[in-house]
Structure formats: structure tokens, C-alpha cells
Protein backbone atom coordinates (compact mmCIF):
# COMPACT_ATOMS: atom_id res chain seq x y z
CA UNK A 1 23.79 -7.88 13.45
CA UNK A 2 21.09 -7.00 15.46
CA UNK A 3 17.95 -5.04 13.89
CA UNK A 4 17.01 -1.63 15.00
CA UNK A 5 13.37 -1.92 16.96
CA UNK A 6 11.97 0.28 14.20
CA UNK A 7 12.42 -2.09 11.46
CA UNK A 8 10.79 -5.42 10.60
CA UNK A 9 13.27 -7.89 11.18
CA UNK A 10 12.01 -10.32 8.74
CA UNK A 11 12.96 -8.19 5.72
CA UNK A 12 16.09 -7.18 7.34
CA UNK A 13 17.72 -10.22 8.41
CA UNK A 14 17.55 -12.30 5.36
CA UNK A 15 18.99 -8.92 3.22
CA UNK A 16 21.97 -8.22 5.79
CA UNK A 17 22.20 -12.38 4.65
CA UNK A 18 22.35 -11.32 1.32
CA UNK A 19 24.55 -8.78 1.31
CA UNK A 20 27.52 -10.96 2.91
CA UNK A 21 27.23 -12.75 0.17
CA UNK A 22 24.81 -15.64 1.47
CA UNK A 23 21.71 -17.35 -0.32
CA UNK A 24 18.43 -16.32 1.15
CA UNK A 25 16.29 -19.29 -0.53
CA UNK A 26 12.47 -19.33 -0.49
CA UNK A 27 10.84 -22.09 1.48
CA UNK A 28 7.92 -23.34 -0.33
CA UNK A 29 6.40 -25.62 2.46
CA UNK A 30 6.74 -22.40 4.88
CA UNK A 31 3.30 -21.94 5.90
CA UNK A 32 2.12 -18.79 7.96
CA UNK A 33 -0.92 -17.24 9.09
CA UNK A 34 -1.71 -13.69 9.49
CA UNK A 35 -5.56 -12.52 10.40
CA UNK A 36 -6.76 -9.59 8.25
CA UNK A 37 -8.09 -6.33 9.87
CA UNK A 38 -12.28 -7.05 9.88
CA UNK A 39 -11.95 -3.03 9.27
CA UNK A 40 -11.09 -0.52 6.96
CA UNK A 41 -9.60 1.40 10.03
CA UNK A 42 -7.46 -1.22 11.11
CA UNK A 43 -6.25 -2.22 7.26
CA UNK A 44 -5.68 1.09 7.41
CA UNK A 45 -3.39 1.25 10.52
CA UNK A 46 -1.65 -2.36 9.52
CA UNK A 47 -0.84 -1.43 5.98
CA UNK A 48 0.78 2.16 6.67
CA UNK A 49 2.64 0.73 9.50
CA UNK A 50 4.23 -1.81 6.90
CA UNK A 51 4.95 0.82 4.48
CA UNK A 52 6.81 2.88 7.40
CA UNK A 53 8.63 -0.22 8.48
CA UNK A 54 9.72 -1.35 4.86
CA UNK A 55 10.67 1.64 3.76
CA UNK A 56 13.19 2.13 7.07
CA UNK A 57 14.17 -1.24 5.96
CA UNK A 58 15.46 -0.41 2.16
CA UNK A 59 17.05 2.84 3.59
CA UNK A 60 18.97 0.91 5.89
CA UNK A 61 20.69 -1.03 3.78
CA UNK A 62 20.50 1.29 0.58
CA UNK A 63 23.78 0.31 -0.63
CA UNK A 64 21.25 -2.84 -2.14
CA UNK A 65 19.56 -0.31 -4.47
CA UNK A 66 22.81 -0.16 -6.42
CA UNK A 67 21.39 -1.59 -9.61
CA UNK A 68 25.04 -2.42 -11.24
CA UNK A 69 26.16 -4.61 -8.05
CA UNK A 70 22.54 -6.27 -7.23
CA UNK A 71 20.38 -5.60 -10.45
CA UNK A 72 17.83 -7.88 -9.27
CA UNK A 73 17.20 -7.02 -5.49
CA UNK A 74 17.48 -3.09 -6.77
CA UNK A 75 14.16 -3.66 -8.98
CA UNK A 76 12.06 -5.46 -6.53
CA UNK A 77 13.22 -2.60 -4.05
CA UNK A 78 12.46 0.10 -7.14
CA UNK A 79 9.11 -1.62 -7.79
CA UNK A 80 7.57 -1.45 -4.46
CA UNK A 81 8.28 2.22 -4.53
CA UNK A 82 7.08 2.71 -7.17
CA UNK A 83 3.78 0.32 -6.09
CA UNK A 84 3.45 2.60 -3.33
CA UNK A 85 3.26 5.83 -5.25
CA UNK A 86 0.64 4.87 -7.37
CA UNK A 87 -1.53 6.79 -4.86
CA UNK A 88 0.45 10.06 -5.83
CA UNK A 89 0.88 9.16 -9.83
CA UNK A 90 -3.29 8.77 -9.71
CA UNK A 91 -3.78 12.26 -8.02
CA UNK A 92 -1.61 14.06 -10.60
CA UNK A 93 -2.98 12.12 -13.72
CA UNK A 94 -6.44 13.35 -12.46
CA UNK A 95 -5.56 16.84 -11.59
CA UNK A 96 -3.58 16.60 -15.57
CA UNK A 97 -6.65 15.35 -16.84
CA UNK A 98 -8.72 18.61 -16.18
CA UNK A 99 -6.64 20.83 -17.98
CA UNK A 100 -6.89 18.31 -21.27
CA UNK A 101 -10.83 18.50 -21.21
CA UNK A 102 -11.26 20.64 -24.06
CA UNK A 103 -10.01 16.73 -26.60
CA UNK A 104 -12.71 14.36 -26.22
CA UNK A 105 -10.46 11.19 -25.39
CA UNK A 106 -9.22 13.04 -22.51
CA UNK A 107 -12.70 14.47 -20.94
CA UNK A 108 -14.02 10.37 -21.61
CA UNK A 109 -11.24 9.47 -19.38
CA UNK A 110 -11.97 12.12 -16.67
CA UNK A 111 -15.87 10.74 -16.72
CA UNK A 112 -14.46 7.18 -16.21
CA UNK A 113 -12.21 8.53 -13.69
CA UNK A 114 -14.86 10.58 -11.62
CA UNK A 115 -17.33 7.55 -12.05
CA UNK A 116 -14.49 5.14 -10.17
CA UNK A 117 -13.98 7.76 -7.44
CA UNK A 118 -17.72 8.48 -6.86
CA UNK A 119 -18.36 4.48 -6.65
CA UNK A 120 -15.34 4.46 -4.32
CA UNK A 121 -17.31 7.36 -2.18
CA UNK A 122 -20.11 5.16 -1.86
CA UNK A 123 -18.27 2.27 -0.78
CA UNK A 124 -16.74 4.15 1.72
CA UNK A 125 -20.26 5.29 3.02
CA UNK A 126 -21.08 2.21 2.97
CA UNK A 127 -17.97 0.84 5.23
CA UNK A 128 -18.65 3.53 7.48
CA UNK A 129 -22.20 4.43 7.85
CA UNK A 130 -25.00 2.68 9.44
CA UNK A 131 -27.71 2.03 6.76
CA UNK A 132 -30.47 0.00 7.05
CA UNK A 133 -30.14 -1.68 4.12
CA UNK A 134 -30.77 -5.58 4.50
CA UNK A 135 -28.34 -7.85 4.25
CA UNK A 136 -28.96 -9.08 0.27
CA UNK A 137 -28.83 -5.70 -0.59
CA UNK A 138 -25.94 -4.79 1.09
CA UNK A 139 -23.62 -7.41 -0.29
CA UNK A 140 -24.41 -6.48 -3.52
CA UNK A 141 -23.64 -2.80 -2.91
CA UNK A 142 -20.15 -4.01 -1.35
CA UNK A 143 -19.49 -5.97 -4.47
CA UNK A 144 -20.13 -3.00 -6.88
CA UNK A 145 -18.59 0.07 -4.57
CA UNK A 146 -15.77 -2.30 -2.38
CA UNK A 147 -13.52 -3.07 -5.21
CA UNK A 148 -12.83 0.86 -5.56
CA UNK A 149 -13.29 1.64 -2.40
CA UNK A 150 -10.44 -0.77 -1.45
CA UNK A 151 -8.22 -0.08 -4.42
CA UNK A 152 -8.49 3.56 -3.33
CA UNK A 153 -8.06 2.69 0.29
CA UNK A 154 -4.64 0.78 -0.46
CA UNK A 155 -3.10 3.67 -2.33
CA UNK A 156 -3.79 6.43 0.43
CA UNK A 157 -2.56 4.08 3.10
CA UNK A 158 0.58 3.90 0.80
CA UNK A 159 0.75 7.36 0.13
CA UNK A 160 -0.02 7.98 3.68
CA UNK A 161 2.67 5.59 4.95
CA UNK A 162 5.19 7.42 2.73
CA UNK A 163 4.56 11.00 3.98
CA UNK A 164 4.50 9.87 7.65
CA UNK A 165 8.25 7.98 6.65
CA UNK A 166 9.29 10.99 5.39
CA UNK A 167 7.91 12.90 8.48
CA UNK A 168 10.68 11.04 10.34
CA UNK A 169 7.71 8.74 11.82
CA UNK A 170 8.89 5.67 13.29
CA UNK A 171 6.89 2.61 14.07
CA UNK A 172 8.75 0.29 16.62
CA UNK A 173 5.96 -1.24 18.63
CA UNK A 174 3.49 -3.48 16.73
CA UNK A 175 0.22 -2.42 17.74
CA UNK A 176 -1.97 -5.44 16.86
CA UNK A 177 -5.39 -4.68 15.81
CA UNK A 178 -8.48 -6.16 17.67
CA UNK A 179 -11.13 -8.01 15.65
């Protein structure tokens, strides 16, 4: 069967394999190598491309999200959904959070909360600014504001990737990213 341009053909072949009733088996001795994006730009552009392209990819074959006839390969599919929305689940337990303020639990978790997000802010200043900070310093701002700044970065790409799928946005031609 051959695979429509817009989807990634290695997630599609080996489930159109499954579903006629074929093993797919995991190759442990595989080995492959894919260069990361040396930007936040082009993680950016890689990752919601993949989310576009693996979400055509479940659609097309959603007769696999039946959880009665293939419990197993319906939860992975249901998990990296739901993965992908965390994005969406973190905006609304924020925008929750503010109208429980007035119990002290809740208002300590909207200070942790706007403490993450304002170290993520930094770390994206820092990604995409030009400060003269020297180089000692500046790895151990990274350090401190990256980790949020990437966790942050991941869930809007996902979140981004899923609005754009639902747009009816397509992405057939891989558009490799230039280090």
C-alpha cells in the first residue's frame, strides 16, 4: 500500500503491517542517527512538523484506536495525544489556578507556577538575545532558565503542531534544517 506524501512512512508502513495481522518486531541492533536542530527555531520547525505528520498518521488508520480489537496499540496512540496536549492541560490549570487564589495551597502553586514561566522567559531571552555575558556565565544561566525554557518550548510546538493539524495543514516535503 503505498503511503500518502503527507505522512511519515516509517510509522505508517509497519502499522498497515500490523493491521493485516503481521508482527512488527523491534530491532535492537538498529542503529540510526538523526542531528538535532543547534536552534530553538529549527526544534521548533522539526518537532511541529512531526506532530502534523503523526497525527495524519493515527487518523489514517484510526480503525487502530479501537481499544477492544488492539488495546495495546490504542494506548500508545491515546498517550501521545494526550503527551501532546499537555501544552493545552498547563494553560487551563494556570488560568484555573487564578480563580482558586483566595486558599493558600492554591495561590503557593500559582507562585511556583509563575516562578517556572518567568525562568522559562529568561531562558528564552537568553536563546534569543545577544548579551554580552561571557561564556562561564552564560552556561550557568542556560542550566538554570533552559530546562523550562525547553520544557515550555516542547509543549507549544505540540500544541502548535495540533492546531496547524487541525487547520487542515499538511506537511509533505521534509524541509531539513541547516546547522
Amino acid at each position: 500500500m503505498p503511503v500518502a506524501p503527507h505522512l511519515p512512512d516509517d510509522s505508517v508502513s509497519p502499522l498497515v503491517v500490523y493491521k493485516k495481522g503481521y508482527r512488527v518486531v523491534f530491532e535492537k541492533e538498529a542503529v540510526a542517527y538523526e542531528r538535532m536542530a543547534s536552534t530553538a527555531e529549527g526544534e521548533f520547525r522539526i518537532k511541529s512538523r512531526g506532530v502534523i505528520r503523526e497525527l495524519g498518521a493515527i487518523l489514517s488508520l484510526k480503525e487502530l484506536l479501537n481499544p477492544f480489537e488492539y488495546p495495546l496499540l490504542s494506548w500508545v496512540f491515546f498517550h501521545r495525544i494526550l503527551r501532546w496536549s499537555v501544552g493545552f492541560f498547563l494553560i487551563f490549570i494556570f488560568a484555573l489556578n487564578i480563580f482558586l487564589l483566595d486558599k493558600l495551597v492554591y495561590l503557593g502553586l500559582f507562585w511556583i507556577q509563575g516562578v517556572f514561566y518567568l525562568f522559562a522567559s529568561v531562558g528564552f531571552l537568553l536563546e534569543f538575545s545577544q548579551l554580552s555575558i561571557t561564556n562561564k556565565q552564560l552556561l550557568r544561566a542556560k542550566r538554570v532558565f533552559g530546562l523550562p525554557f525547553y520544557f515550555c518550548l516542547v509543549n507549544a510546538v505540540a500544541m502548535w503542531g495540533i492546531i496547524q493539524f487541525m487547520m487542515g495543514k499538511k506537511k509533505a516535503v521534509w524541509e531539513p534544517v541547516r546547522m
